[in-house]
N, C-alpha and C. Protein backbone atom coordinates (compact mmCIF):
# COMPACT_ATOMS: atom_id res chain seq x y z
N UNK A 1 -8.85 -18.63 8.32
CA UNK A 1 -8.67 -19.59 9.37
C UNK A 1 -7.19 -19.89 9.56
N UNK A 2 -6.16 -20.05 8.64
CA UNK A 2 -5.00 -20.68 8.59
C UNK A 2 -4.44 -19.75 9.32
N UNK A 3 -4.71 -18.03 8.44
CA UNK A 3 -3.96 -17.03 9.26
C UNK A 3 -3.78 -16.75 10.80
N UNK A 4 -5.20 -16.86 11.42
CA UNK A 4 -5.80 -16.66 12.81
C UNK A 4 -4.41 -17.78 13.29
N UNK A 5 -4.58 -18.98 12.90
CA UNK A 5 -3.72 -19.72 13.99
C UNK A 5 -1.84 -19.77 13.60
N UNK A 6 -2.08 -18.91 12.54
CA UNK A 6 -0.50 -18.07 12.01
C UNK A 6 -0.17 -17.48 13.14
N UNK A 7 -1.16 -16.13 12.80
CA UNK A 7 -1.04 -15.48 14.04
C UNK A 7 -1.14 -15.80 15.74
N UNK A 8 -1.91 -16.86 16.00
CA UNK A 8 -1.87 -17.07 17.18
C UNK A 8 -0.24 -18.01 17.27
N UNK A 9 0.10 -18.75 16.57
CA UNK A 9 1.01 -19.71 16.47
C UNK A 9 2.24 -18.51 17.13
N UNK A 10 2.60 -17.44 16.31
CA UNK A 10 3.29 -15.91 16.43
C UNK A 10 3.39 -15.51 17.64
N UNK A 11 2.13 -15.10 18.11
CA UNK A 11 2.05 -14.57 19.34
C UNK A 11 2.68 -15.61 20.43
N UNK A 12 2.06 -16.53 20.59
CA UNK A 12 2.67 -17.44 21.68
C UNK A 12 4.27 -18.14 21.76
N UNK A 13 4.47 -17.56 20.56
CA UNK A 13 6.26 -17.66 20.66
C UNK A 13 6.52 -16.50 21.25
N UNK A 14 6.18 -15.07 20.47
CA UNK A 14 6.86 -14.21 20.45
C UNK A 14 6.79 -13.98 22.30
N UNK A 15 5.33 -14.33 23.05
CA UNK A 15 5.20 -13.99 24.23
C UNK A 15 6.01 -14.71 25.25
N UNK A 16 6.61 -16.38 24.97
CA UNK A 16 7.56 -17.10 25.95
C UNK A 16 8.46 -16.70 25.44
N UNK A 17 9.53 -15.94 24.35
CA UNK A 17 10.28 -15.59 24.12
C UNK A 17 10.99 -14.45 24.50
N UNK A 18 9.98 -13.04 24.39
CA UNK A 18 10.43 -12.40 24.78
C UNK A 18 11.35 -11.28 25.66
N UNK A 19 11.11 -12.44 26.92
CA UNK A 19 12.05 -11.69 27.69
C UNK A 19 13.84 -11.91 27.60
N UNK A 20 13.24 -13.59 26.92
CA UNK A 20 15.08 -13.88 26.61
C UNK A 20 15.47 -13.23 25.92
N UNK A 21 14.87 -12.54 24.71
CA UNK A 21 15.16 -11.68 23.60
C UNK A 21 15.81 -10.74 24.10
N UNK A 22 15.08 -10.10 24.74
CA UNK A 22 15.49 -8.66 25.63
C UNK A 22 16.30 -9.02 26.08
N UNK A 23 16.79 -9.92 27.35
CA UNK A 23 18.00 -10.28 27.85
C UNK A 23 19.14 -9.80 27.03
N UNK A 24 19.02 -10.88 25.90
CA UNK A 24 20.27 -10.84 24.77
C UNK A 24 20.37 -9.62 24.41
N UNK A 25 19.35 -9.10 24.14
CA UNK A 25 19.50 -7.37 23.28
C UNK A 25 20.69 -6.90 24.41
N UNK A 26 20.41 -6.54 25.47
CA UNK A 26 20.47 -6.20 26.53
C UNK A 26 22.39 -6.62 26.44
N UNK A 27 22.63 -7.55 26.86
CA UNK A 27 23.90 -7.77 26.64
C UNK A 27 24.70 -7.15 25.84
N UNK A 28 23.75 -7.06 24.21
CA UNK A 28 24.77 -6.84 23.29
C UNK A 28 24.77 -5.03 23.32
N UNK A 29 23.80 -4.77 23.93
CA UNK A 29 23.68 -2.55 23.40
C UNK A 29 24.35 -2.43 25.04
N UNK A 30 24.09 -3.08 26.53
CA UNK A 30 23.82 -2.26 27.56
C UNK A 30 23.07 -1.29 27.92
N UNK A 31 22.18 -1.12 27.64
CA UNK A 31 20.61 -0.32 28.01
C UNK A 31 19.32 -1.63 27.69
N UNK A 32 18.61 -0.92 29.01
CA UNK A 32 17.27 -1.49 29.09
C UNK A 32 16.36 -1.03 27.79
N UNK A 33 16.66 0.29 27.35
CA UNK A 33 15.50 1.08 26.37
C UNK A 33 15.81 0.58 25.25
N UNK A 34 17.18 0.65 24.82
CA UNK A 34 17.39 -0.12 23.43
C UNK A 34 17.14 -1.37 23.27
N UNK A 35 17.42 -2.40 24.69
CA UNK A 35 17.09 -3.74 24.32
C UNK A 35 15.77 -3.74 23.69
N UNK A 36 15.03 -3.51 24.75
CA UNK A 36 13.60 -3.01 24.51
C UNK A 36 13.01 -2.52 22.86
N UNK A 37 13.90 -2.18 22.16
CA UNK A 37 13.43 -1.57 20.57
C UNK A 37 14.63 -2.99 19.64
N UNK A 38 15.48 -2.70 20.47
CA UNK A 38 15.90 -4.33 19.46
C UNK A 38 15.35 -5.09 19.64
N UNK A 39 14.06 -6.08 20.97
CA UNK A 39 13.73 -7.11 20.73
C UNK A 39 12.85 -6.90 19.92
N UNK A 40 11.62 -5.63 19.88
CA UNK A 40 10.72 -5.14 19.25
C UNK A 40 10.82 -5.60 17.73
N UNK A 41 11.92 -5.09 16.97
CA UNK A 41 12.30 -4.54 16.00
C UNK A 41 12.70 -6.18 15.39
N UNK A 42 13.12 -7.07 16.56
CA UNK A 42 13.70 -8.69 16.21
C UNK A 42 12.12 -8.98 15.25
N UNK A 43 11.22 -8.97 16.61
CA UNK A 43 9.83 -9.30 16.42
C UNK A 43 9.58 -9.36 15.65
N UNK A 44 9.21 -7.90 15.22
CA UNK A 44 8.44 -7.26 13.62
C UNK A 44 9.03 -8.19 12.74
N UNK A 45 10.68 -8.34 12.33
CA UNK A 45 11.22 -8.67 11.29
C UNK A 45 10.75 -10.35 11.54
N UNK A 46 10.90 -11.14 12.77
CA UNK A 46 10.48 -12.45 12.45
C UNK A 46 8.47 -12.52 12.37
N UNK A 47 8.38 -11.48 12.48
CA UNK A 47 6.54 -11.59 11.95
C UNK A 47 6.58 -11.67 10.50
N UNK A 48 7.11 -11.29 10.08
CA UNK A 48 6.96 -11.07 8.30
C UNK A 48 7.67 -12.51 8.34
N UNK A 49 8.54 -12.84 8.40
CA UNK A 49 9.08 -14.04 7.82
C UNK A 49 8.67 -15.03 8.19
N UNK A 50 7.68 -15.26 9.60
CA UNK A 50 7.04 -16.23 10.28
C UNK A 50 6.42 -17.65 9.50
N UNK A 51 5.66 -17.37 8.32
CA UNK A 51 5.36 -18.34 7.80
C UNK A 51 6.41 -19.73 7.63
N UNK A 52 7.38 -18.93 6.78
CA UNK A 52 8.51 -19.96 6.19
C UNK A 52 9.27 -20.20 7.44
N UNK A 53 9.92 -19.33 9.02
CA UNK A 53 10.21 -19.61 9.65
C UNK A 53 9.66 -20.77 10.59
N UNK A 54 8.22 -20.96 10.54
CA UNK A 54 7.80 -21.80 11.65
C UNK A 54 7.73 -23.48 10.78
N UNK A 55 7.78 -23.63 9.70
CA UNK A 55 7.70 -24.47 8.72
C UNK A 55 9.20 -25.33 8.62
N UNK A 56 10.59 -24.26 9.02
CA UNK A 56 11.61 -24.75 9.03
C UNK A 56 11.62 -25.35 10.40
N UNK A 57 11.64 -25.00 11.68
CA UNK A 57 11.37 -25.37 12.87
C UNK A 57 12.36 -25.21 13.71
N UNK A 58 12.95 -23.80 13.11
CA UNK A 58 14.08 -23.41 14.05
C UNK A 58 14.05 -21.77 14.70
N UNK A 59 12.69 -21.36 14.88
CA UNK A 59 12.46 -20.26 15.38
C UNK A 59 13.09 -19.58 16.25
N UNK A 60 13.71 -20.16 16.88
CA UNK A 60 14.94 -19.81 18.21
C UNK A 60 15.92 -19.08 17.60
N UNK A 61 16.71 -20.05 17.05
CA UNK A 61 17.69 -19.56 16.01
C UNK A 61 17.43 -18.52 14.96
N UNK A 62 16.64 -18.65 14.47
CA UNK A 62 16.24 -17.51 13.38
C UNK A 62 16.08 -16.60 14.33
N UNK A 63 15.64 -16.13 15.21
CA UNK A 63 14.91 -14.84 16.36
C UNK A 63 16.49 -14.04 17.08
N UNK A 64 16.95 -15.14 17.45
CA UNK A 64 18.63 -14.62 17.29
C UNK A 64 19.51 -14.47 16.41
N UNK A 65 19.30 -14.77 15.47
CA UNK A 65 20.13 -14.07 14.33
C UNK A 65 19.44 -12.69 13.82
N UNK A 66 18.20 -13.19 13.53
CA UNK A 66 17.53 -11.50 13.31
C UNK A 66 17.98 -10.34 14.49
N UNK A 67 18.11 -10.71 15.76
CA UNK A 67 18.04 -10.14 16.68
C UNK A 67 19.64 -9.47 16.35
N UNK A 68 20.77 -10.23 16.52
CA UNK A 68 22.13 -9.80 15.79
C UNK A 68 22.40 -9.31 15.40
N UNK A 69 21.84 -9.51 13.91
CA UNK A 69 22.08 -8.69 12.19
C UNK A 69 21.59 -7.01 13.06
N UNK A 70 20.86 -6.81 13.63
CA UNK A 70 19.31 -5.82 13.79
C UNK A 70 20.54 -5.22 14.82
N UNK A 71 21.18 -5.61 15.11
CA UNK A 71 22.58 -5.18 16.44
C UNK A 71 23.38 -4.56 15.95
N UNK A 72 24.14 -5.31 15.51
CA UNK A 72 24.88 -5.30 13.83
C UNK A 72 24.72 -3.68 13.23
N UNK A 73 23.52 -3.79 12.34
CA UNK A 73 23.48 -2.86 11.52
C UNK A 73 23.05 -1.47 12.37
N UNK A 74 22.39 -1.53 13.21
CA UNK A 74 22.41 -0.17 14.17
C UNK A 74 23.81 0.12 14.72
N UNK A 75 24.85 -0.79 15.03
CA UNK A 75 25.81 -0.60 15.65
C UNK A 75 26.92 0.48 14.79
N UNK A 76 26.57 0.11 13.17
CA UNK A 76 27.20 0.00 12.00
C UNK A 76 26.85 1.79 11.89
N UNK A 77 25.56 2.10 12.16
CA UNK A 77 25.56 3.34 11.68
C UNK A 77 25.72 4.55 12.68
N UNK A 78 25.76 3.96 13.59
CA UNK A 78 26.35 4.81 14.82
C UNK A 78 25.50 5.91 14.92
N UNK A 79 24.11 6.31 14.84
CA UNK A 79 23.31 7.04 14.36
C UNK A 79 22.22 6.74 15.44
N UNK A 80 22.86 5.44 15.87
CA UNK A 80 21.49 4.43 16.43
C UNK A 80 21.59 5.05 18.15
N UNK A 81 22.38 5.56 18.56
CA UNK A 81 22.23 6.47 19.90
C UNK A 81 21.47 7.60 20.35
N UNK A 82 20.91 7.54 20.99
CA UNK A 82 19.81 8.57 21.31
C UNK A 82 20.82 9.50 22.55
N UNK A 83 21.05 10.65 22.01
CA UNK A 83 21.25 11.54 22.75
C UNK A 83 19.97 12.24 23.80
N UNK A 84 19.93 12.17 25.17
CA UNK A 84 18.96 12.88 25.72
C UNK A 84 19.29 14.18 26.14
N UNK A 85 18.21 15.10 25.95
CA UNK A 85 18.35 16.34 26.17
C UNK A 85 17.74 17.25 27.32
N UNK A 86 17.78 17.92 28.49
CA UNK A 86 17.23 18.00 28.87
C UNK A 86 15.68 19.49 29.06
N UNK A 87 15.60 19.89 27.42
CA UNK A 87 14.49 20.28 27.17
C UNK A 87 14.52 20.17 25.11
N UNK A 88 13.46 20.22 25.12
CA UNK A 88 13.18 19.70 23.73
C UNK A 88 13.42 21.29 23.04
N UNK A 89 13.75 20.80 21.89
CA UNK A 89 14.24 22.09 20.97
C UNK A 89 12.72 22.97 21.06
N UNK A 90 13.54 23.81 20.94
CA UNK A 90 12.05 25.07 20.58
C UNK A 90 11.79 24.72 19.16
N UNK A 91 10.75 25.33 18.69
CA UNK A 91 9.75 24.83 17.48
C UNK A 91 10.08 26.66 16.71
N UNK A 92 10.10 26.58 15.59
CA UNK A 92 10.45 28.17 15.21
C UNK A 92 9.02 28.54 15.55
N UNK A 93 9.03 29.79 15.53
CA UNK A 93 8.30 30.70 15.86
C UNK A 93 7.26 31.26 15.07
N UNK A 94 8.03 31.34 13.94
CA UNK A 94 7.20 31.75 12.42
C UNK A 94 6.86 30.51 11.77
N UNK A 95 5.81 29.76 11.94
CA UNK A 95 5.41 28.98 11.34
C UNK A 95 4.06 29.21 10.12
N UNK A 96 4.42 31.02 9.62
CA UNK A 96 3.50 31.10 8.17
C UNK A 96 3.48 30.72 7.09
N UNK A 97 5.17 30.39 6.32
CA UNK A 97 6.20 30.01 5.73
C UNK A 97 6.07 28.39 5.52
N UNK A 98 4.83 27.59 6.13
CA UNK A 98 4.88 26.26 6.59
C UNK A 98 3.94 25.90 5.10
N UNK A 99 2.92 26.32 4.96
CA UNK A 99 2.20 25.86 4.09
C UNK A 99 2.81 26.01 2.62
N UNK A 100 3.36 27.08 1.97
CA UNK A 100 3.71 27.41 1.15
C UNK A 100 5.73 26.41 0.95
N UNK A 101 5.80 25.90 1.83
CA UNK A 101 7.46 25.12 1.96
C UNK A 101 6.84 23.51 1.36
N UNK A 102 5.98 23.25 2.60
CA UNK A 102 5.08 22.24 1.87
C UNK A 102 5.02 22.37 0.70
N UNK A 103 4.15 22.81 -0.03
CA UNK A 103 3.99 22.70 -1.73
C UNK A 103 5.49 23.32 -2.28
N UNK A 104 6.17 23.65 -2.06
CA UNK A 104 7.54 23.61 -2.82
C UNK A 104 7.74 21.96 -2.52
N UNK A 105 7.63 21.63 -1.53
CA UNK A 105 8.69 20.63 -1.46
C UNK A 105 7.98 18.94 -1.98
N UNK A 106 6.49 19.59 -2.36
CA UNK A 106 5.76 19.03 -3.06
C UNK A 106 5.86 18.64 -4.13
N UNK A 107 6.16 19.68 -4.41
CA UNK A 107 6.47 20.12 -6.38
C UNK A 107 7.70 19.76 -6.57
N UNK A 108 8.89 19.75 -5.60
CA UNK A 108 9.68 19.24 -5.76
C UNK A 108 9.90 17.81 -6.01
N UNK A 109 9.20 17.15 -4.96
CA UNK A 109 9.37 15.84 -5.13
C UNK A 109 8.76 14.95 -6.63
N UNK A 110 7.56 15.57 -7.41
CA UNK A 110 7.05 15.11 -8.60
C UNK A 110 7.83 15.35 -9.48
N UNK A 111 9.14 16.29 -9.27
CA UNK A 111 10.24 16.33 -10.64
C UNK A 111 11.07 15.24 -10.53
N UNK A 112 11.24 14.79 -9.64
CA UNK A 112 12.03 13.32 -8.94
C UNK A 112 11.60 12.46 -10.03
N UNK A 113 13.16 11.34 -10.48
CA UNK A 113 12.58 9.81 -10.81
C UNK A 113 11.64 9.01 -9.98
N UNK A 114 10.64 8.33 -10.38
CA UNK A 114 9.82 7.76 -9.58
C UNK A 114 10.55 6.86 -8.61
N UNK A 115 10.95 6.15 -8.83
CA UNK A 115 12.29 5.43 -7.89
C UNK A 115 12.68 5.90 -6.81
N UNK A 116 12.94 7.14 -7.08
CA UNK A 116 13.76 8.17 -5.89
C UNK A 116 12.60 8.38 -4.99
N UNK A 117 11.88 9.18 -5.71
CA UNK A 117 10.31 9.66 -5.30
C UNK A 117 9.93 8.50 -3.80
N UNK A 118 9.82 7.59 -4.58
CA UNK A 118 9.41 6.04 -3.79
C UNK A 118 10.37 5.99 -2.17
N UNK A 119 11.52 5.68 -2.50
CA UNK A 119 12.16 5.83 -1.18
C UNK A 119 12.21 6.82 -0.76
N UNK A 120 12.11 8.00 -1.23
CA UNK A 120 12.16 9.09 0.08
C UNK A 120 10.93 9.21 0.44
N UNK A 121 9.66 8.89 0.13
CA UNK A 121 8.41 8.77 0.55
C UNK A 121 8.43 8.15 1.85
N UNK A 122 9.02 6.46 1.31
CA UNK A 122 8.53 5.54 2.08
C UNK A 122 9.91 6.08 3.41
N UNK A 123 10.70 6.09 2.86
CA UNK A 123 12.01 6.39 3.83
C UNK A 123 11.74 7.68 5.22
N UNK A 124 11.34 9.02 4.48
CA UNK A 124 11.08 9.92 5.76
C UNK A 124 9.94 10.30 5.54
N UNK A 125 9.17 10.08 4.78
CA UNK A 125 7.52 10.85 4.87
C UNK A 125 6.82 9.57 5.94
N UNK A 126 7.04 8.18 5.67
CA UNK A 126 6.21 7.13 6.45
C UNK A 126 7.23 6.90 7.61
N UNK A 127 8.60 6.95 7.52
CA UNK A 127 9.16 6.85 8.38
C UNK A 127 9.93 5.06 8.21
N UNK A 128 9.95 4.12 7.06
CA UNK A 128 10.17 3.36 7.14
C UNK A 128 11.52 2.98 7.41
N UNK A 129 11.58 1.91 7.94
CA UNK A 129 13.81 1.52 8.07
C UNK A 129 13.71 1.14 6.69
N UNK A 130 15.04 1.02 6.30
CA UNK A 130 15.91 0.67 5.31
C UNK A 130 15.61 -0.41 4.45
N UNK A 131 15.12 -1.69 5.78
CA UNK A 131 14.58 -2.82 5.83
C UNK A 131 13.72 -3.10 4.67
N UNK A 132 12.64 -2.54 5.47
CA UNK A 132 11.17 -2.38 5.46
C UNK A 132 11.12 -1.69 3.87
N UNK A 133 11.50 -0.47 3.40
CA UNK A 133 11.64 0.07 1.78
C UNK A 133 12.41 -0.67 1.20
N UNK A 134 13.22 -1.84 1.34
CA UNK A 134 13.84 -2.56 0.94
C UNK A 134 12.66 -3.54 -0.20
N UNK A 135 11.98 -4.27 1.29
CA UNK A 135 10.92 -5.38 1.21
C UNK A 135 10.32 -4.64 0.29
N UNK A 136 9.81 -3.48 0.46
CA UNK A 136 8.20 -3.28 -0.15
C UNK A 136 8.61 -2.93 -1.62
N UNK A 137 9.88 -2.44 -1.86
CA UNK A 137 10.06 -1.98 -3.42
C UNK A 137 11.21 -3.04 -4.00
N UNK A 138 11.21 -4.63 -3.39
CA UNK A 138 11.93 -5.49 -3.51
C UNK A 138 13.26 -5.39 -4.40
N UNK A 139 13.96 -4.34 -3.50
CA UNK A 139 15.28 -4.09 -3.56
C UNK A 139 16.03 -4.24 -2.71
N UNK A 140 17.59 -4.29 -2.68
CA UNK A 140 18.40 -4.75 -1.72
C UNK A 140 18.15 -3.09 -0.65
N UNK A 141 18.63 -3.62 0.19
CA UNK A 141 18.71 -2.43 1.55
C UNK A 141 20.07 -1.38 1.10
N UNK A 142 21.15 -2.20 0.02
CA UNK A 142 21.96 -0.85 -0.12
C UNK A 142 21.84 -0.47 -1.70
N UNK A 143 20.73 -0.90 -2.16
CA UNK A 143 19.65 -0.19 -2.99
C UNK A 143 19.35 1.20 -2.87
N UNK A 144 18.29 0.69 -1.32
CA UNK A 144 17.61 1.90 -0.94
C UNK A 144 18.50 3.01 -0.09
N UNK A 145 19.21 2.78 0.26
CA UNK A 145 20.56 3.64 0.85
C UNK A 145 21.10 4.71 -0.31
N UNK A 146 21.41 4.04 -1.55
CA UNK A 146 21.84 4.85 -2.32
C UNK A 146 20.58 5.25 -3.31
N UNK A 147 19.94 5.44 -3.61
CA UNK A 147 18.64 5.72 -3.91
C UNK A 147 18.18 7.11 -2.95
N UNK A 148 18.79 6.77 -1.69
CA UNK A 148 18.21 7.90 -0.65
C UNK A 148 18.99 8.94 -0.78
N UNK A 149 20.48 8.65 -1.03
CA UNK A 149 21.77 9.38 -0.94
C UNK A 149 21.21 9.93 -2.54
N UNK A 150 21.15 9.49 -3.61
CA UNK A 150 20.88 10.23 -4.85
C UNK A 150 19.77 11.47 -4.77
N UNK A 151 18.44 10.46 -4.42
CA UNK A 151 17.34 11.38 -4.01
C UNK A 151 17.22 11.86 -3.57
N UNK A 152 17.82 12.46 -2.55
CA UNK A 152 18.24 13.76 -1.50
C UNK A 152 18.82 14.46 -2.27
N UNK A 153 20.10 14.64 -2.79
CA UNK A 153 20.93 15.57 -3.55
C UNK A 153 20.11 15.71 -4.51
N UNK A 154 19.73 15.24 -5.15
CA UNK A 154 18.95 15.86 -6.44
C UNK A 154 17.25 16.50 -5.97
N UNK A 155 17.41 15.95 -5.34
CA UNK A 155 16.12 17.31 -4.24
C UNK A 155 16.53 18.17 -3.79
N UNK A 156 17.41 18.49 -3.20
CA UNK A 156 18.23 19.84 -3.04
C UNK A 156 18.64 20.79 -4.28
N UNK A 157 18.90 19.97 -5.46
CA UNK A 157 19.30 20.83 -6.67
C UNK A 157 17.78 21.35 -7.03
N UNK A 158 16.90 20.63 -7.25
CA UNK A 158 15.77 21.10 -7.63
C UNK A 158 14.96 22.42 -6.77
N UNK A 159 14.97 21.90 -5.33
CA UNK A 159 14.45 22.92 -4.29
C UNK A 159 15.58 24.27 -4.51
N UNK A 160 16.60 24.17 -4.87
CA UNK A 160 17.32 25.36 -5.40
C UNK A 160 17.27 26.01 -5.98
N UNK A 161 16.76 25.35 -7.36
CA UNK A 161 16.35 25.93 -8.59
C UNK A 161 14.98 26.74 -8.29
N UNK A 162 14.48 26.78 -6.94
CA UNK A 162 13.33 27.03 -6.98
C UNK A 162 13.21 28.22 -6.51
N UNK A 163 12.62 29.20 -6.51
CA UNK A 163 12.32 30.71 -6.03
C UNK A 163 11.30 30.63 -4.81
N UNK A 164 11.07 31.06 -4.20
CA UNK A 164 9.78 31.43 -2.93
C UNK A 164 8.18 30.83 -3.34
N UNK A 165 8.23 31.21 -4.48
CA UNK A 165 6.81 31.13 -4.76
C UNK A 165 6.52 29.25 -5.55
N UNK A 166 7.99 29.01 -5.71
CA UNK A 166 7.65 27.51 -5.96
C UNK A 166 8.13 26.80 -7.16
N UNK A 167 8.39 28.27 -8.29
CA UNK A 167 8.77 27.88 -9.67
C UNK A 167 10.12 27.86 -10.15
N UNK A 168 9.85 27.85 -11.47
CA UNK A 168 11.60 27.83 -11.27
C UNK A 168 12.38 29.21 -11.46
N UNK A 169 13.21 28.86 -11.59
CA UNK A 169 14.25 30.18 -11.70
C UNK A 169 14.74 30.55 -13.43
């Protein structure tokens, strides 16, 4: 019961809010599409924190600062630009090589510290932000940054060590 009117409490901010959100996004990137994924992205992050946010009674403020930081740190990695193209890459051709890369890269990943294992899971197998693997393995965000930067290179040494068929060398 409490949740339902959590959630409804949520929604009916997030819905008179939103367009100012966007506005602001809007100001700070100059594109309609990005505002559009920064207010999104504001959202999500004040849904999780909603409880303790609506309790303090400054939801406004909190929704713009999330909205900021969320500016901020995309701005920071310069990564956050979408180049458009006007036809999508071709897909290789030989896709027999697919099943057998899989289980290398399978086998690879179980030689991994579990730690590592964890963020690159949650990082490019689920697709999570920085954020988000932050929260869930309650570590700082430049935790999981360098965690990603380790666990990559040492997945590459391992997938090296590895021959075609999967084992080692």
């Amino acid at each position: 019961m409490r949740d339902t009117a959590r959630e409804r409490e949520f929604r009916e901010f997030a819905e008179a809010r939103q367009a100012q959100l966007r506005r602001s996004a809007y100001l700070l990137c100059g594109d309609w599409h990005q505002a559009q994924d920064l207010t999104q992205t504001t959202l999500m992050k004040l849904y999780a924190a909603w409880g303790r946010v609506s309790r303090d009674g400054n939801a406004d403020a909190y929704a713009r600062t999330i909205l900021t930081r969320t500016f901020i740190d995309q701005w920071r990695k310069r990564g956050w630009r979408e180049e458009p193209v006007s036809e999508p890459p071709d897909l290789p051709s030989d896709v027999s090589g697919a099943p057998e890369l899989r289980l290398m890269m399978q086998e690879a990943l179980m030689d991994l510290a579990p730690r590592y294992r964890a963020v690159l899971v949650l990082r490019f197998w689920e697709d999570w932000s920085v954020e988000q693997t932050a929260h869930a393995l309650r570590v700082s965000p430049g935790t999981v940054k360098s965690q990603s930067a380790r666990g990559l290179a040492r997945l590459r040494e391992i997938v090296e060590g590895l021959d075609s068929e999967g084992t080692r060398r």
